[in-house]
N, C-alpha and C. Protein backbone atom coordinates (compact mmCIF):
# COMPACT_ATOMS: atom_id res chain seq x y z
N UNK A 1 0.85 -1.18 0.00
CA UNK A 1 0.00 0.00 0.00
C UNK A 1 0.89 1.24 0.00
N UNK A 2 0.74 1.85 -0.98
CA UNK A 2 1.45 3.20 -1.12
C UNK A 2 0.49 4.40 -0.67
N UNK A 3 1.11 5.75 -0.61
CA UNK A 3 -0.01 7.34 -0.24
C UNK A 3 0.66 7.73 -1.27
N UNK A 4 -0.11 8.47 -2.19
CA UNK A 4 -0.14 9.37 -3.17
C UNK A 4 -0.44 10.97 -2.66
N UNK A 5 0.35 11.87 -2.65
CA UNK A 5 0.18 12.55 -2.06
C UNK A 5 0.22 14.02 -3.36
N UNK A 6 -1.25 14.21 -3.44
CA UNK A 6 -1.46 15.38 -4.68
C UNK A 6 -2.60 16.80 -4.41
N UNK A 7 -1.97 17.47 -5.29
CA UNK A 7 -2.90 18.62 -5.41
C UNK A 7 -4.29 18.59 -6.02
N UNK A 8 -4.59 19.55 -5.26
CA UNK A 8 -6.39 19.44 -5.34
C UNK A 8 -6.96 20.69 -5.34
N UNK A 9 -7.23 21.35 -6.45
CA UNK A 9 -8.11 22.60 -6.92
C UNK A 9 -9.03 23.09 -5.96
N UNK A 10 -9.57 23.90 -5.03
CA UNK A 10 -10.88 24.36 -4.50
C UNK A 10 -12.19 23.98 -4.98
N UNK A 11 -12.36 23.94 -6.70
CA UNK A 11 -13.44 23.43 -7.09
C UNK A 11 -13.79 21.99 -7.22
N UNK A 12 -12.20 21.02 -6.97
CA UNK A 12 -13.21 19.72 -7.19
C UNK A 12 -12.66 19.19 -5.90
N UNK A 13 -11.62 19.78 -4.88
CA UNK A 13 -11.34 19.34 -3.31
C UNK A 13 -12.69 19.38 -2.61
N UNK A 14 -13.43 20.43 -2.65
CA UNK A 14 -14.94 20.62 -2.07
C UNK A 14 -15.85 19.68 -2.34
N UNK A 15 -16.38 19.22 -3.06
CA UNK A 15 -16.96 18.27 -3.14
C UNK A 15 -16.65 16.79 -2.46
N UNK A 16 -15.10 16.40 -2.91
CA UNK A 16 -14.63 15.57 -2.43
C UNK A 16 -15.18 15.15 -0.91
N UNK A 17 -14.53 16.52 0.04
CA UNK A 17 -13.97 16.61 1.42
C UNK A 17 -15.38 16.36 1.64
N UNK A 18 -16.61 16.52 1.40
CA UNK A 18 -17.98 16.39 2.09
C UNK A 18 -18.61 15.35 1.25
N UNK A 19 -17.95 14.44 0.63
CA UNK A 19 -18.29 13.00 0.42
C UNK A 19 -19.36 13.01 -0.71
N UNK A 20 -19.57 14.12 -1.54
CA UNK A 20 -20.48 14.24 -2.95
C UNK A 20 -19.72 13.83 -3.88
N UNK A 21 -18.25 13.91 -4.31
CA UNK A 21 -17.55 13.25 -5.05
C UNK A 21 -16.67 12.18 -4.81
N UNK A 22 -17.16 11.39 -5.44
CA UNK A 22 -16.51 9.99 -4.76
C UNK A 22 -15.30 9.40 -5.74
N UNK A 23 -14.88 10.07 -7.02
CA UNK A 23 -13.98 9.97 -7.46
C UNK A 23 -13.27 10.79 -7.83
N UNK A 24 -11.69 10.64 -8.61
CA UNK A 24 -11.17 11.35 -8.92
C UNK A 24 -10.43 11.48 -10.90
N UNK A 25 -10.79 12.21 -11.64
CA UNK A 25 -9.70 11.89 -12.64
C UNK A 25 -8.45 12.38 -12.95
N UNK A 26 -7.47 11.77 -13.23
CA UNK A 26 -5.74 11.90 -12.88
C UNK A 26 -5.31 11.55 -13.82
N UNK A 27 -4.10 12.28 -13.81
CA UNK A 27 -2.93 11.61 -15.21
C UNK A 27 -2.55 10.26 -14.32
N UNK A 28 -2.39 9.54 -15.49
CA UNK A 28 -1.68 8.06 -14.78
C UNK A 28 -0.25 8.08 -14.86
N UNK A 29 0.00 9.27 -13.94
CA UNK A 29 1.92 9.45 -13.69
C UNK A 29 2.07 8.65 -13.09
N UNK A 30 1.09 8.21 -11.68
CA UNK A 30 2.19 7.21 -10.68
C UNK A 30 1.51 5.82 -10.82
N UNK A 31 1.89 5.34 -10.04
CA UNK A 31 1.47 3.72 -10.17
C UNK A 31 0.19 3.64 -9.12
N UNK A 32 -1.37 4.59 -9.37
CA UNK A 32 -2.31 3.72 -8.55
C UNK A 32 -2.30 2.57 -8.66
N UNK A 33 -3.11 1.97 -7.16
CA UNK A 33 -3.19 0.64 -7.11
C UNK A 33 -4.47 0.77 -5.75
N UNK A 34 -5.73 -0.32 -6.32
CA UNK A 34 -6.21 -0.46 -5.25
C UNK A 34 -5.75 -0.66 -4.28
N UNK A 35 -6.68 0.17 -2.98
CA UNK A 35 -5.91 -0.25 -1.34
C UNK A 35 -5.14 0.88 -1.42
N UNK A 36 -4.42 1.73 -2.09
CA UNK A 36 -2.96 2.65 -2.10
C UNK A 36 -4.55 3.43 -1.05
N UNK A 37 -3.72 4.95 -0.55
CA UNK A 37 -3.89 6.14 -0.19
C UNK A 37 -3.47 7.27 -0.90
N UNK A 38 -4.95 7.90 -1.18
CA UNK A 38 -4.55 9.11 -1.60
C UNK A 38 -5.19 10.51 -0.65
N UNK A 39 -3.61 11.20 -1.03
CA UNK A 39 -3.91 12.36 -0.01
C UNK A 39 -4.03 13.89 -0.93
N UNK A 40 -5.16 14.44 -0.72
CA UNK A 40 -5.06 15.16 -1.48
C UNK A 40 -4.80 16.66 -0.53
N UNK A 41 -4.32 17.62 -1.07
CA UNK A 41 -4.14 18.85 -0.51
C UNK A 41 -5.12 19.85 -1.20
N UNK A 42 -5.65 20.94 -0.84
CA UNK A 42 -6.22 21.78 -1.46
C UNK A 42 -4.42 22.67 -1.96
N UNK A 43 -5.23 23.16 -3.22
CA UNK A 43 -4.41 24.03 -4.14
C UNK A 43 -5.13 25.63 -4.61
N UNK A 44 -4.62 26.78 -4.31
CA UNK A 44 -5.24 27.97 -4.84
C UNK A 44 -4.36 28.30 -5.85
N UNK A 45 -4.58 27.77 -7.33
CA UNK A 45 -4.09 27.92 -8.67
C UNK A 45 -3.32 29.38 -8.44
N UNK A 46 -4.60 30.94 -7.79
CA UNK A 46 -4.15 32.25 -8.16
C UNK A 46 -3.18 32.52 -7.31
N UNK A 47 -3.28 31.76 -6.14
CA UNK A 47 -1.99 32.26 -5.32
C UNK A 47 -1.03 31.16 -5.63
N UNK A 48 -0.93 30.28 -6.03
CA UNK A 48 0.29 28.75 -6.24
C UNK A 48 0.60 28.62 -4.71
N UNK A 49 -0.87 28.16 -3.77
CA UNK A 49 -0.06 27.91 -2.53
C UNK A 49 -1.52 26.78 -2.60
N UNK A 50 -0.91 26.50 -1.20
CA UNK A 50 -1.66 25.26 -0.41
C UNK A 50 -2.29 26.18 0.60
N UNK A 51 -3.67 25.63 0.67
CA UNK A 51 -5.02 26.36 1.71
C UNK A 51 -4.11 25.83 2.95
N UNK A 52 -3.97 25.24 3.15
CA UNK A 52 -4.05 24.34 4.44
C UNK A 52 -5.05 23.48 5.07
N UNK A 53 -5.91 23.04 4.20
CA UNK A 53 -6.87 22.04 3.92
C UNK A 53 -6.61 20.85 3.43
N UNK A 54 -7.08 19.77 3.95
CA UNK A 54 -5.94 18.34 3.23
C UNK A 54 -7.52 17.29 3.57
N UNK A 55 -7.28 16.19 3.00
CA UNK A 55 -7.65 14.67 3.57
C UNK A 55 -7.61 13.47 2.96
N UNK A 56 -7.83 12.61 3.42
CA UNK A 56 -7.56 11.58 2.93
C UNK A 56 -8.31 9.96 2.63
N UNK A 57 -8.24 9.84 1.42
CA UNK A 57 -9.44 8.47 0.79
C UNK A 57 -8.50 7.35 0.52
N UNK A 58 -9.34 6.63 0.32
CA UNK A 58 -8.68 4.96 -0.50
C UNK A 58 -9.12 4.51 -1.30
N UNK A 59 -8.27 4.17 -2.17
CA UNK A 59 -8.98 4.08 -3.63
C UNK A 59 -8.87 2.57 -3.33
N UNK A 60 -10.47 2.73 -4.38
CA UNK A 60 -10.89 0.90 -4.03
C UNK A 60 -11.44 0.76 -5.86
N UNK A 61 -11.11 1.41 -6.77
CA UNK A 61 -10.73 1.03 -8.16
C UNK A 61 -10.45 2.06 -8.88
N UNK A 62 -9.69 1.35 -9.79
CA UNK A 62 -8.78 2.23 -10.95
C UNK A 62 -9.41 2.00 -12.36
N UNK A 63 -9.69 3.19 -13.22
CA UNK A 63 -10.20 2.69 -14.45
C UNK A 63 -8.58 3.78 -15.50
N UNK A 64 -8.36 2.78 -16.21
CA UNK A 64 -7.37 3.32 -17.00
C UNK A 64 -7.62 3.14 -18.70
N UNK A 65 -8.82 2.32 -19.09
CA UNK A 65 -8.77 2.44 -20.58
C UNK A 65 -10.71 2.38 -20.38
N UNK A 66 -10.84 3.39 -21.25
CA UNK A 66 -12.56 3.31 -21.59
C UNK A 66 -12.66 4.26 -22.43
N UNK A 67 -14.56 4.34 -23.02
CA UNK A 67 -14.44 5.19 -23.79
C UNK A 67 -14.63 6.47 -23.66
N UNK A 68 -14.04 7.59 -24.22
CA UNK A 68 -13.94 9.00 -23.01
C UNK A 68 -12.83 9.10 -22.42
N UNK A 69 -12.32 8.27 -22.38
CA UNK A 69 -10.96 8.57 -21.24
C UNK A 69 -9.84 8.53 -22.34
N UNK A 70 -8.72 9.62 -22.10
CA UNK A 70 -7.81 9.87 -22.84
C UNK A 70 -6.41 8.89 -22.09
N UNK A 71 -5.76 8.97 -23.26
CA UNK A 71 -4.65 7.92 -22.70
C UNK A 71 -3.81 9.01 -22.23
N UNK A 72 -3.48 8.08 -20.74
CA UNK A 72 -2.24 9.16 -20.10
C UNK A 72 -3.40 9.25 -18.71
N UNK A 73 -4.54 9.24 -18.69
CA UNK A 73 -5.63 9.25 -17.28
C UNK A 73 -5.96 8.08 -16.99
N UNK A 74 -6.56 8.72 -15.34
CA UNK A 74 -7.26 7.58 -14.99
C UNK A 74 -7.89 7.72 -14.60
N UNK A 75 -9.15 7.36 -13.50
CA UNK A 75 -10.24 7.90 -13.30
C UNK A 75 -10.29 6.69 -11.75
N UNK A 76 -10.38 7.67 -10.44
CA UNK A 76 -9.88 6.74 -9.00
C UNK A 76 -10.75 6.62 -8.56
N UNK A 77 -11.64 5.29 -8.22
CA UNK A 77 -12.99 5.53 -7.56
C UNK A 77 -12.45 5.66 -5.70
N UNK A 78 -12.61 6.62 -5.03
CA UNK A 78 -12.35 6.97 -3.67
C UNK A 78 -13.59 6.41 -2.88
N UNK A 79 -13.00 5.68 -1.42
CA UNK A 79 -13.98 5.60 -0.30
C UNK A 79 -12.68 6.29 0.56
């Protein structure tokens, strides 16, 4: 089990953090893997800083080829 530890926009961290979005879509830079941890941080693009808002899910599936999905993503289903 690995933690992935990434940035997270205000507009789709919010949803997340109060459990309305239950996934995530990502470049497939690192090696998800069900079971891993992902930690996401809030990100304010206009300032290039971190809120100081964070938390943390477990991805319990990975979709990496479908139709709609560009190669190079993935799409993390989070509990």
């Amino acid at each position: 089990m690995n933690t992935h530890s990434v940035k997270s926009w205000p507009e789709f961290f919010g949803p997340v953090i109060s459990n309305v979005k239950t996934f995530e879509l990502r470049r497939a830079d690192r090696d998800y893997q069900v079971g891993d941890r992902l930690h996401l941080r809030e990100w304010e693009p206009q300032t290039e800083s971190y809120t100081g808002r964070e938390c943390w899910r477990m991805i319990e599936y990975v979709l990496e080829q479908g139709p709609g999905l560009l190669p190079g993503y993935c799409v993390l289903g989070l509990k």
